[in-house]
Every structure is written in C-alpha cells, then in structure tokens.
PDB file of N, CA and C in Angstrom:
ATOM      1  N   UNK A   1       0.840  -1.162   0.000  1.00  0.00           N
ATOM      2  CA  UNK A   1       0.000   0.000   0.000  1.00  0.00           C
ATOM      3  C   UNK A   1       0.888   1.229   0.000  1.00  0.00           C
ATOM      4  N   UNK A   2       0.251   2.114  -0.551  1.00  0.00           N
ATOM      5  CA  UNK A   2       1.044   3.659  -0.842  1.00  0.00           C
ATOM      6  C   UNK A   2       0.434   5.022  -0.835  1.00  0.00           C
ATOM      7  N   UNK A   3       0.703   5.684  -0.053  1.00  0.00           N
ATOM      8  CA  UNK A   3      -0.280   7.176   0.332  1.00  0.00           C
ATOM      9  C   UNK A   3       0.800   7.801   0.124  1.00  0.00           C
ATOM     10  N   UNK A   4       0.680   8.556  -0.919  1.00  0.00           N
ATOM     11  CA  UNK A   4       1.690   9.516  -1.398  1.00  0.00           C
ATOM     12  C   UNK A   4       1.005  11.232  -1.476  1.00  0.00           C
ATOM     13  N   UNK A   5       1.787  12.260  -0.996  1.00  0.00           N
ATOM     14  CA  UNK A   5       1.683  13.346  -0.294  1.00  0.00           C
ATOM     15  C   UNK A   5       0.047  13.637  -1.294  1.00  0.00           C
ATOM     16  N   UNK A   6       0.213  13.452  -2.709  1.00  0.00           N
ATOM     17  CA  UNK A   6      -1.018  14.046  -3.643  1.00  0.00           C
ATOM     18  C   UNK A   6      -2.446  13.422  -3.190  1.00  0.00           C
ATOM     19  N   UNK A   7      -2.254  12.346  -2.206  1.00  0.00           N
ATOM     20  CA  UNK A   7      -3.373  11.689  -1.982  1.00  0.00           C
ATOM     21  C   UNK A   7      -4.621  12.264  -1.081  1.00  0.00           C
ATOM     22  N   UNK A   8      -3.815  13.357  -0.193  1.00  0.00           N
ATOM     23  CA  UNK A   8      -4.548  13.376   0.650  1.00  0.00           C
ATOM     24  C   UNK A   8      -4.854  15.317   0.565  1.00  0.00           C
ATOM     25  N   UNK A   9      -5.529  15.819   1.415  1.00  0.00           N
ATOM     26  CA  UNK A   9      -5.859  17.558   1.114  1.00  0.00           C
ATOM     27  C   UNK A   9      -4.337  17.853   1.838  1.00  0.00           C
ATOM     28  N   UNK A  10      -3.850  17.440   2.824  1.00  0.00           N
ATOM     29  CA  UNK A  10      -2.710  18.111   3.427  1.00  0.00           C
ATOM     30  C   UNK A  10      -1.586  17.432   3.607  1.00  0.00           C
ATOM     31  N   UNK A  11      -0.143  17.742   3.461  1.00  0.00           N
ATOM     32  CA  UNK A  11       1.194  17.090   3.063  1.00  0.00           C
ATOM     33  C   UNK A  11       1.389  17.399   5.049  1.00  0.00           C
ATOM     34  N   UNK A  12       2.536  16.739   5.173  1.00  0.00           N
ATOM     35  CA  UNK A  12       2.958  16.525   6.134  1.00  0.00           C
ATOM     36  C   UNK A  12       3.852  17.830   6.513  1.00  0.00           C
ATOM     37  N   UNK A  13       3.902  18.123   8.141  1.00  0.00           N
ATOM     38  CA  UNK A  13       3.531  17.632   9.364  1.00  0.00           C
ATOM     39  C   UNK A  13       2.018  17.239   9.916  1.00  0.00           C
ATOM     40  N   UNK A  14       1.343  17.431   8.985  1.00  0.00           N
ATOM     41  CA  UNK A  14       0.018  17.110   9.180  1.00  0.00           C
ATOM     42  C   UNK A  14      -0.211  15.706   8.813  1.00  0.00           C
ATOM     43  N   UNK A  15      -1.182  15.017   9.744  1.00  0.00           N
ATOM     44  CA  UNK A  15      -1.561  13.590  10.274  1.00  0.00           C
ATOM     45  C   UNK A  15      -2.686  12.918   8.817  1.00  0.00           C
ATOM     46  N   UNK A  16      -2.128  13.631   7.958  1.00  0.00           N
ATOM     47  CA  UNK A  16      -3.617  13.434   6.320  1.00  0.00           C
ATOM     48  C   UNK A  16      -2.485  11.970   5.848  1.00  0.00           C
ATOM     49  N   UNK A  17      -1.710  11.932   5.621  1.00  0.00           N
ATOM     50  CA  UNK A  17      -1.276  10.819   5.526  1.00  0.00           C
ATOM     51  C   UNK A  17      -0.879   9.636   5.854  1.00  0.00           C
ATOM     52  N   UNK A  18      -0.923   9.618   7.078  1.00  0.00           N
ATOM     53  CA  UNK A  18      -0.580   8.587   8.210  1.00  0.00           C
ATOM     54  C   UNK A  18      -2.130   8.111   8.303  1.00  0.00           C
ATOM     55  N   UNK A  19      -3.063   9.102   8.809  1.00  0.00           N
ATOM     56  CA  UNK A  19      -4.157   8.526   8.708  1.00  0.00           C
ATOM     57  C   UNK A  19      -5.100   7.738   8.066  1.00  0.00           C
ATOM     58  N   UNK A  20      -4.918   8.256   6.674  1.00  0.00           N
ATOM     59  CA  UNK A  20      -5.092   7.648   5.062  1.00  0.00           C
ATOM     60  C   UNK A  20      -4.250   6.386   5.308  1.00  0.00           C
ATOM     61  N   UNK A  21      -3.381   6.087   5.577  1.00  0.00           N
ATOM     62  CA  UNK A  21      -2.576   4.681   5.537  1.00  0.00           C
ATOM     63  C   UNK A  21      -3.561   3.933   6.341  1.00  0.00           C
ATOM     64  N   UNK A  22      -3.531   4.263   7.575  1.00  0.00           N
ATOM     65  CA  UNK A  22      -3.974   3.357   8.518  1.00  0.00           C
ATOM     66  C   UNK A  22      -5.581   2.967   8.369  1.00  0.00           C
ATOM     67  N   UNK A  23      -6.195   4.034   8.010  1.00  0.00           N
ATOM     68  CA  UNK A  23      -7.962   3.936   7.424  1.00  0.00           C
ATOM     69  C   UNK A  23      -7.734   2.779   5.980  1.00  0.00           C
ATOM     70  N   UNK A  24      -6.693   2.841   5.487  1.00  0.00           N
ATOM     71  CA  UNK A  24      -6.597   1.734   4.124  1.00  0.00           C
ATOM     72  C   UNK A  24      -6.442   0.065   4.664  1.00  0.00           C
ATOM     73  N   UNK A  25      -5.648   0.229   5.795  1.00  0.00           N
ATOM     74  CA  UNK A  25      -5.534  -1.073   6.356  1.00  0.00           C
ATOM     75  C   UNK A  25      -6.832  -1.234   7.052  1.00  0.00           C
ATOM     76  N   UNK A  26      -7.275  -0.316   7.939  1.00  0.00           N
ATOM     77  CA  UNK A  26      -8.727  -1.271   8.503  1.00  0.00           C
ATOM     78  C   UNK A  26      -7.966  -1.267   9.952  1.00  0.00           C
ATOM     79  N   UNK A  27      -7.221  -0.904  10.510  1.00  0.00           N
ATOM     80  CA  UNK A  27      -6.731  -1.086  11.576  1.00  0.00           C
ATOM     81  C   UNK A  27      -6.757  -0.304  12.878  1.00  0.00           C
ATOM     82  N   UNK A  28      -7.252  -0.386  14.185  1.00  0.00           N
ATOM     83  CA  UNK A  28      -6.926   0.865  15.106  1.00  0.00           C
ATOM     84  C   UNK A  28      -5.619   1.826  14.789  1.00  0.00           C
ATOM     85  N   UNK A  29      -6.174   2.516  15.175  1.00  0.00           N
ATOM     86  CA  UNK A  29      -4.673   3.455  15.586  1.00  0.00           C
ATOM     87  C   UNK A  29      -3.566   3.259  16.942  1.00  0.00           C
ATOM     88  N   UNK A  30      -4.067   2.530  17.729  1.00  0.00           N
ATOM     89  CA  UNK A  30      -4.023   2.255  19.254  1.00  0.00           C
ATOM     90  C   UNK A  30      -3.164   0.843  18.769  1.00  0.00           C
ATOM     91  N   UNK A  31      -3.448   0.527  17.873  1.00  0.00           N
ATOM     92  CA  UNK A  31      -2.217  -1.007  17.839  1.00  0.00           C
ATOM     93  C   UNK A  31      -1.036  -0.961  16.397  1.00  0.00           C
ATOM     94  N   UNK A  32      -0.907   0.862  16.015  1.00  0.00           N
ATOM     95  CA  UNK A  32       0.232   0.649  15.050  1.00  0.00           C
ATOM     96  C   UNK A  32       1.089   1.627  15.461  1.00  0.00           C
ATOM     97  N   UNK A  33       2.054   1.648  14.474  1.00  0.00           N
ATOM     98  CA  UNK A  33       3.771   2.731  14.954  1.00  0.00           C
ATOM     99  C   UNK A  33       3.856   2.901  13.968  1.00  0.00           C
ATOM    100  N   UNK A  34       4.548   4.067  13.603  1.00  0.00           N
ATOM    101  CA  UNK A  34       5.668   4.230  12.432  1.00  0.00           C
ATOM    102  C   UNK A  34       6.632   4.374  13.102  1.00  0.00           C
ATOM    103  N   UNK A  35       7.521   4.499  11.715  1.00  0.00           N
ATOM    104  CA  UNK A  35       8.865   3.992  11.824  1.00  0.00           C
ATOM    105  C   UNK A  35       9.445   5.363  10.933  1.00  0.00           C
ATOM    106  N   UNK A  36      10.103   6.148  11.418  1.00  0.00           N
ATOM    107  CA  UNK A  36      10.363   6.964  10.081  1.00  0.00           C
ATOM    108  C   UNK A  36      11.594   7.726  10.469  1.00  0.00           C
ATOM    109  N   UNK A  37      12.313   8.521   9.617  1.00  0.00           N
ATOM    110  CA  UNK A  37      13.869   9.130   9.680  1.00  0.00           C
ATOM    111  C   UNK A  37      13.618  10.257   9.267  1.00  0.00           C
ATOM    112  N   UNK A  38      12.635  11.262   9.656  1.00  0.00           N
ATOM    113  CA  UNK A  38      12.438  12.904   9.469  1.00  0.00           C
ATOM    114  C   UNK A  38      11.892  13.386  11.148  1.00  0.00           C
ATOM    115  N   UNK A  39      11.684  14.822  11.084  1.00  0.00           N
ATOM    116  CA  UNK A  39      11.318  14.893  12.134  1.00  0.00           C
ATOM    117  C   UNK A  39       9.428  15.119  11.119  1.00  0.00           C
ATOM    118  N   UNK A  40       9.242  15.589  10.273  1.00  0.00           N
ATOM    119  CA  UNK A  40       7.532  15.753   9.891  1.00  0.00           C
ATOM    120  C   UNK A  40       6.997  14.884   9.738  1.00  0.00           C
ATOM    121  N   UNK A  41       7.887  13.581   9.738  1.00  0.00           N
ATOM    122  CA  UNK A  41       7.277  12.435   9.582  1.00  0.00           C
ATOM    123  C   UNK A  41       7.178  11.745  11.210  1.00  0.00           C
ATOM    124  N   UNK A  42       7.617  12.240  11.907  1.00  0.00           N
ATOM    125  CA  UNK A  42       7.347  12.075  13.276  1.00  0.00           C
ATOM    126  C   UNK A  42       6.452  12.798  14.228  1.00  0.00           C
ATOM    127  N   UNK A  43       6.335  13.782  13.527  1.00  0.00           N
ATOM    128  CA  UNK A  43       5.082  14.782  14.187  1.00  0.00           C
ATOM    129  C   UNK A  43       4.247  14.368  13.453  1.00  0.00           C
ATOM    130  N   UNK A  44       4.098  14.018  12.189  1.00  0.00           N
ATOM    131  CA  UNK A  44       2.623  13.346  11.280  1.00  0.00           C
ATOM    132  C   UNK A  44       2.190  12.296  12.328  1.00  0.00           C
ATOM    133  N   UNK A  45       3.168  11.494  12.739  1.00  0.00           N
ATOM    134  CA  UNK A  45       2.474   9.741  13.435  1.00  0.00           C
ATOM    135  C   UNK A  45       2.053  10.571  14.686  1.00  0.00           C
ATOM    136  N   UNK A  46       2.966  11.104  15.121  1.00  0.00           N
ATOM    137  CA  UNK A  46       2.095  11.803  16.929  1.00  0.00           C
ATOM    138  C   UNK A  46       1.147  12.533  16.915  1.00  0.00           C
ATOM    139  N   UNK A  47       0.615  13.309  15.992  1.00  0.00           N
ATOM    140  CA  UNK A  47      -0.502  14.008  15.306  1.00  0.00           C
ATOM    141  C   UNK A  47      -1.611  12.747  15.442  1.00  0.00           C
ATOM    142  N   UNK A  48      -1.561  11.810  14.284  1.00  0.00           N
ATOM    143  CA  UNK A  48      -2.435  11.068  13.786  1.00  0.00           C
ATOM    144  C   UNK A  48      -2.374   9.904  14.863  1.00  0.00           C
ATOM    145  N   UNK A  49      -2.263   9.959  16.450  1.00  0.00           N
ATOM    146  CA  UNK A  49      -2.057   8.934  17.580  1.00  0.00           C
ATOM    147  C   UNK A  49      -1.596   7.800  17.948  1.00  0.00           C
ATOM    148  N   UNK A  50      -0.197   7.993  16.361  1.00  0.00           N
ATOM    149  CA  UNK A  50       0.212   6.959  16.697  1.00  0.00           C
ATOM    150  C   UNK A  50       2.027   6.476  17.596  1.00  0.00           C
ATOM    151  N   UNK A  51       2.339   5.416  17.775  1.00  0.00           N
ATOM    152  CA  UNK A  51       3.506   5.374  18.254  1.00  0.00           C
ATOM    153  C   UNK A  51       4.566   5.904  17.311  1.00  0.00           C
ATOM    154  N   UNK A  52       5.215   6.583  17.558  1.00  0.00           N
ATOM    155  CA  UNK A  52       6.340   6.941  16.175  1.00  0.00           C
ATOM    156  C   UNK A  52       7.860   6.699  16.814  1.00  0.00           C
ATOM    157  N   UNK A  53       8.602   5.967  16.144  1.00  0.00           N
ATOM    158  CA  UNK A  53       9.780   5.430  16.109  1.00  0.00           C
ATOM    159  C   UNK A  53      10.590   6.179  15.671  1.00  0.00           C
ATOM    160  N   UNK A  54      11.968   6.999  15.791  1.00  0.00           N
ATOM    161  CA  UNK A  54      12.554   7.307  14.552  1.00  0.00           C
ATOM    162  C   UNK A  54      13.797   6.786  14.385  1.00  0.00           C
ATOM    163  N   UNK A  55      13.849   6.539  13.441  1.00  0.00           N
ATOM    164  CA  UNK A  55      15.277   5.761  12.974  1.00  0.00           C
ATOM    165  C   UNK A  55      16.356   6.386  12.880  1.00  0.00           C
ATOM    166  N   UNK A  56      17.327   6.257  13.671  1.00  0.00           N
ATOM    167  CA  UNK A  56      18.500   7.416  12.971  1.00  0.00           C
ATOM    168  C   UNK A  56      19.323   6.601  12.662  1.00  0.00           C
ATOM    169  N   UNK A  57      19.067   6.319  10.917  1.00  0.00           N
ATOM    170  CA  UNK A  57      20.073   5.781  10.518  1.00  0.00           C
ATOM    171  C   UNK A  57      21.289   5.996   9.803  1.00  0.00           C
ATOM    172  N   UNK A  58      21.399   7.658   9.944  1.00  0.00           N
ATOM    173  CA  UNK A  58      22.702   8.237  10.119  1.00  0.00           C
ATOM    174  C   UNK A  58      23.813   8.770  11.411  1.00  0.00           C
ATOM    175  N   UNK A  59      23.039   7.555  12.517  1.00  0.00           N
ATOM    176  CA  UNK A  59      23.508   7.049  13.434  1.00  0.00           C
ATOM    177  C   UNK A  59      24.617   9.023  14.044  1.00  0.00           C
ATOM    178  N   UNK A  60      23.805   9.780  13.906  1.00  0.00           N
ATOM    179  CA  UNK A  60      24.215  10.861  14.816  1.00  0.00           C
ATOM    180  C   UNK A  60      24.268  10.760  16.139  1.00  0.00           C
ATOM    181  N   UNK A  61      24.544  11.993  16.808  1.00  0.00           N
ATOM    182  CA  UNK A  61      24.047  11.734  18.517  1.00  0.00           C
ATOM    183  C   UNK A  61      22.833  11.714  18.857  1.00  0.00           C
ATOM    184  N   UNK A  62      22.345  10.933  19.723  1.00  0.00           N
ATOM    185  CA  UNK A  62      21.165  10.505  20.116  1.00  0.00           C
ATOM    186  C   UNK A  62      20.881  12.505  21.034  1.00  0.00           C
ATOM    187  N   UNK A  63      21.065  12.984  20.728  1.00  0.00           N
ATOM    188  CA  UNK A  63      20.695  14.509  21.333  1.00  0.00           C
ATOM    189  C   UNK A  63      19.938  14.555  20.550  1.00  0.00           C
ATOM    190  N   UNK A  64      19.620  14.120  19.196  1.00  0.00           N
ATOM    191  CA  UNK A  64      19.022  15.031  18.237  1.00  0.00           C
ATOM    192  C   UNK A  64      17.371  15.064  18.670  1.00  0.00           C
ATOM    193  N   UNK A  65      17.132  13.840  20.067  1.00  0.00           N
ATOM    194  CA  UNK A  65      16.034  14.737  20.425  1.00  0.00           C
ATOM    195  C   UNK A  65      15.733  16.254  20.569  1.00  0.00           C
ATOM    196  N   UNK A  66      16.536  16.632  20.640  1.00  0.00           N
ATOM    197  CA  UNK A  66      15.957  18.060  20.401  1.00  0.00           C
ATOM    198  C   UNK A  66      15.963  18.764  19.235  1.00  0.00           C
ATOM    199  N   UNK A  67      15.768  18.219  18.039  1.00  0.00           N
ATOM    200  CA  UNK A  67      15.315  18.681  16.552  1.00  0.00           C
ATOM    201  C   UNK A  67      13.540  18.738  16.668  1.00  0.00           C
ATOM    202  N   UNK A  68      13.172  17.734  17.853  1.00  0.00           N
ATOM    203  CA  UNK A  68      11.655  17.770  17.637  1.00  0.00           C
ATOM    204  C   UNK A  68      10.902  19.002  18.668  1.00  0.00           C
ATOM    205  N   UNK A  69      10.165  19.281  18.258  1.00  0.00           N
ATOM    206  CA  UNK A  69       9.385  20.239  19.115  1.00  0.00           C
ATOM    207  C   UNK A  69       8.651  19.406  20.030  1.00  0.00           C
ATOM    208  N   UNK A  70       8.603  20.138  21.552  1.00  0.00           N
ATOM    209  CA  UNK A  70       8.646  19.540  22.755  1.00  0.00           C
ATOM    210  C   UNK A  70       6.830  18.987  22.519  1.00  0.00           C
ATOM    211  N   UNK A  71       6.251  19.349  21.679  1.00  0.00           N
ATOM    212  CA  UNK A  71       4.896  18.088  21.657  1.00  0.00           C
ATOM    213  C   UNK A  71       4.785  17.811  21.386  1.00  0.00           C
ATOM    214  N   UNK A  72       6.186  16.910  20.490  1.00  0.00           N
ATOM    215  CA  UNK A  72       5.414  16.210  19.207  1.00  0.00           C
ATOM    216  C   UNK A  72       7.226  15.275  19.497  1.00  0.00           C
ATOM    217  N   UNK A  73       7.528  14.553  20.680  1.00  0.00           N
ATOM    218  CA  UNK A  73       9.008  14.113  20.321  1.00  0.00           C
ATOM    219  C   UNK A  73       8.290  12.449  20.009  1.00  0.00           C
ATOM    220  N   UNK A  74       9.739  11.762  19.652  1.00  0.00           N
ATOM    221  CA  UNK A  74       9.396  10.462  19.166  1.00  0.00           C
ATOM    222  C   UNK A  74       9.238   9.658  20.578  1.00  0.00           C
ATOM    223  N   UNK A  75       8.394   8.554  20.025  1.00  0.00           N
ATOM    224  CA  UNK A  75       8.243   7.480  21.669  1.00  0.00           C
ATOM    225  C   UNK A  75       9.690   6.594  21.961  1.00  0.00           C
ATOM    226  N   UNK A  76      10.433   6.773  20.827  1.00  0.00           N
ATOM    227  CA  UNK A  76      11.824   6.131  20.702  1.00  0.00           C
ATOM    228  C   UNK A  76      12.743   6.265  20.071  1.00  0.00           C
ATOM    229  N   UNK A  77      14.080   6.196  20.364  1.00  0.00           N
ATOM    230  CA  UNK A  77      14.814   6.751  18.987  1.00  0.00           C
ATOM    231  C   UNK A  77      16.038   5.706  19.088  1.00  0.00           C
ATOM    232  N   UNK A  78      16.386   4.716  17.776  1.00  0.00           N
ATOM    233  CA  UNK A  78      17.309   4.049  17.371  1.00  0.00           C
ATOM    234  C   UNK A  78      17.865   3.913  16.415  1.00  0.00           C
ATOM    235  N   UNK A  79      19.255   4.134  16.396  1.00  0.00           N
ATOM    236  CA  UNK A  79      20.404   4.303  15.071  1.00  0.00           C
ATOM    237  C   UNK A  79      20.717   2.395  15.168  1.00  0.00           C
ATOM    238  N   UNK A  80      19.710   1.183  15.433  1.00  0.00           N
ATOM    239  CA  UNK A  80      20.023  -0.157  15.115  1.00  0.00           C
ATOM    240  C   UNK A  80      18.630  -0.756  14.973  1.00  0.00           C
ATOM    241  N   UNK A  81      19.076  -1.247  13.530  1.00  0.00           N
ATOM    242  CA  UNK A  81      17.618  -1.584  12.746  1.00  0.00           C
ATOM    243  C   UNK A  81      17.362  -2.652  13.717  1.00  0.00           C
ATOM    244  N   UNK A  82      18.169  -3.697  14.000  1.00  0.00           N
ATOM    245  CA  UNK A  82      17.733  -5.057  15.074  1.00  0.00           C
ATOM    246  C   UNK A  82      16.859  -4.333  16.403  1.00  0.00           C
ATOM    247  N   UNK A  83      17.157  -3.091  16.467  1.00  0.00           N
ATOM    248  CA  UNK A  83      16.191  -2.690  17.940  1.00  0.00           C
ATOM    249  C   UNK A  83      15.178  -2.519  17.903  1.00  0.00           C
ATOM    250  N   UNK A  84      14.483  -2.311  16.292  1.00  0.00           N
ATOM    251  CA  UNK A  84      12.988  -2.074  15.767  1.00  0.00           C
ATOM    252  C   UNK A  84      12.354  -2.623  16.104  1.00  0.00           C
ATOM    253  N   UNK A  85      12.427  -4.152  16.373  1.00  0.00           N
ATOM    254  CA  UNK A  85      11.502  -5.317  16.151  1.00  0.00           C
ATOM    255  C   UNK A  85      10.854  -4.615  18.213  1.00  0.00           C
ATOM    256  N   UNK A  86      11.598  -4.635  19.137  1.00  0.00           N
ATOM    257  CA  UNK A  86      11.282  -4.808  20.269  1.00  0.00           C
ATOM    258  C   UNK A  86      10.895  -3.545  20.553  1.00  0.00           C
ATOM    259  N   UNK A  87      11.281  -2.130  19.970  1.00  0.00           N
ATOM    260  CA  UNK A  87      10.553  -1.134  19.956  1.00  0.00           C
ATOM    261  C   UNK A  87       9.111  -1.350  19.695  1.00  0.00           C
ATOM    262  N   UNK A  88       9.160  -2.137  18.978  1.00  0.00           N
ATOM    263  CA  UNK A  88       7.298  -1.924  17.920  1.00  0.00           C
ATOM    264  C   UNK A  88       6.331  -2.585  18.939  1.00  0.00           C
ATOM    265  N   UNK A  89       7.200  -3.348  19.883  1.00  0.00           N
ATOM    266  CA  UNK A  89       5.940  -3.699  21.054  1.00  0.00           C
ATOM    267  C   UNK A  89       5.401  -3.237  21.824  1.00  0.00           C
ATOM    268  N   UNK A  90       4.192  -3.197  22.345  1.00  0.00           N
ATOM    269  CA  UNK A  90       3.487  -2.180  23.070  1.00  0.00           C
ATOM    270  C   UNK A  90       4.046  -2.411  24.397  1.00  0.00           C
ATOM    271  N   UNK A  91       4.212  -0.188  25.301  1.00  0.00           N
ATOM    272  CA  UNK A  91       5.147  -0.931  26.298  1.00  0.00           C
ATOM    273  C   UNK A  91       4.179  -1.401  27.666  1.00  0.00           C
ATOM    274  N   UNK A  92       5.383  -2.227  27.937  1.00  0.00           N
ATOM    275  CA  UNK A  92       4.280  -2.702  29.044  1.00  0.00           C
ATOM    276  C   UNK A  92       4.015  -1.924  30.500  1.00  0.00           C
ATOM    277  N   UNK A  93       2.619  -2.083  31.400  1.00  0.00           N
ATOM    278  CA  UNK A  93       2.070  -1.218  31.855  1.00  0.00           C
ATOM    279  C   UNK A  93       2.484  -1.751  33.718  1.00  0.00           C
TER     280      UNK A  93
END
C-alpha cells in the first residue's frame, strides 16, 4: 500500500497521511507505529495517535532529540535496525 503526499488535502507535518494509511488497512490506531527518519514524519504519526519510532540511521548523537518540538518528540529513537523489532511492542504497563 502507498499514500503519497497528492493523496490526501494536506502534506505533512500534518496527520492526512498517516491517517489515510492506517484507514486503508482497517486497523486501530491504538495497535500501530511508524517507523520513520524525518522529524515531519514524526510529528505526522504523533498528530495522527500513533507510536512513532525514529530511525537514525545516520547514526548521529542521540541529542538530536531536540530537533523535535517539545509536543510532538518520538516514543523512541534508534540508530540499530535489530532494535525495531522490540521497539514496535506495546510498552508494558
């Protein structure tokens, strides 16, 4: 599946595309994540309620939390693709 920016009325940091994805699958919002390596693509998933991951897979300093604006930071941040899998699980309560 593919939601590309023309699909929807509004391009990202806005949640029109993330949402459009997830309304295509049929799926809560409450049981998916993205996964993504921008910061608009990380304020799109926290916008649209979902878990957002970001990948830094130009493996910078993990400071770069502070590229995100303080309401919109990621639920996680990893420069190792093997850490994805255990990120993507819901955390426990």
């Amino acid at each position: 599946m593919l939601v590309c920016g023309d699909d929807v009325p509004r391009r990202k940091p806005a949640p029109d595309m993330v949402l459009r994805a997830l309304d295509e699958l049929g799926s809560p919002r409450s049981r998916r994540l993205v996964r993504r390596d921008s910061t608009t693509d990380v304020i799109a998933a926290r916008q649209a309620g979902v878990r957002a991951i970001f990948y830094n897979g130009a493996r910078g300093p993990l400071q770069l939390v502070r590229i995100f604006p303080p309401e919109h930071p990621p639920d996680a941040i990893t420069g190792d693709f093997s850490a994805l899998e255990s990120l993507a699980l819901p955390p426990r309560r």
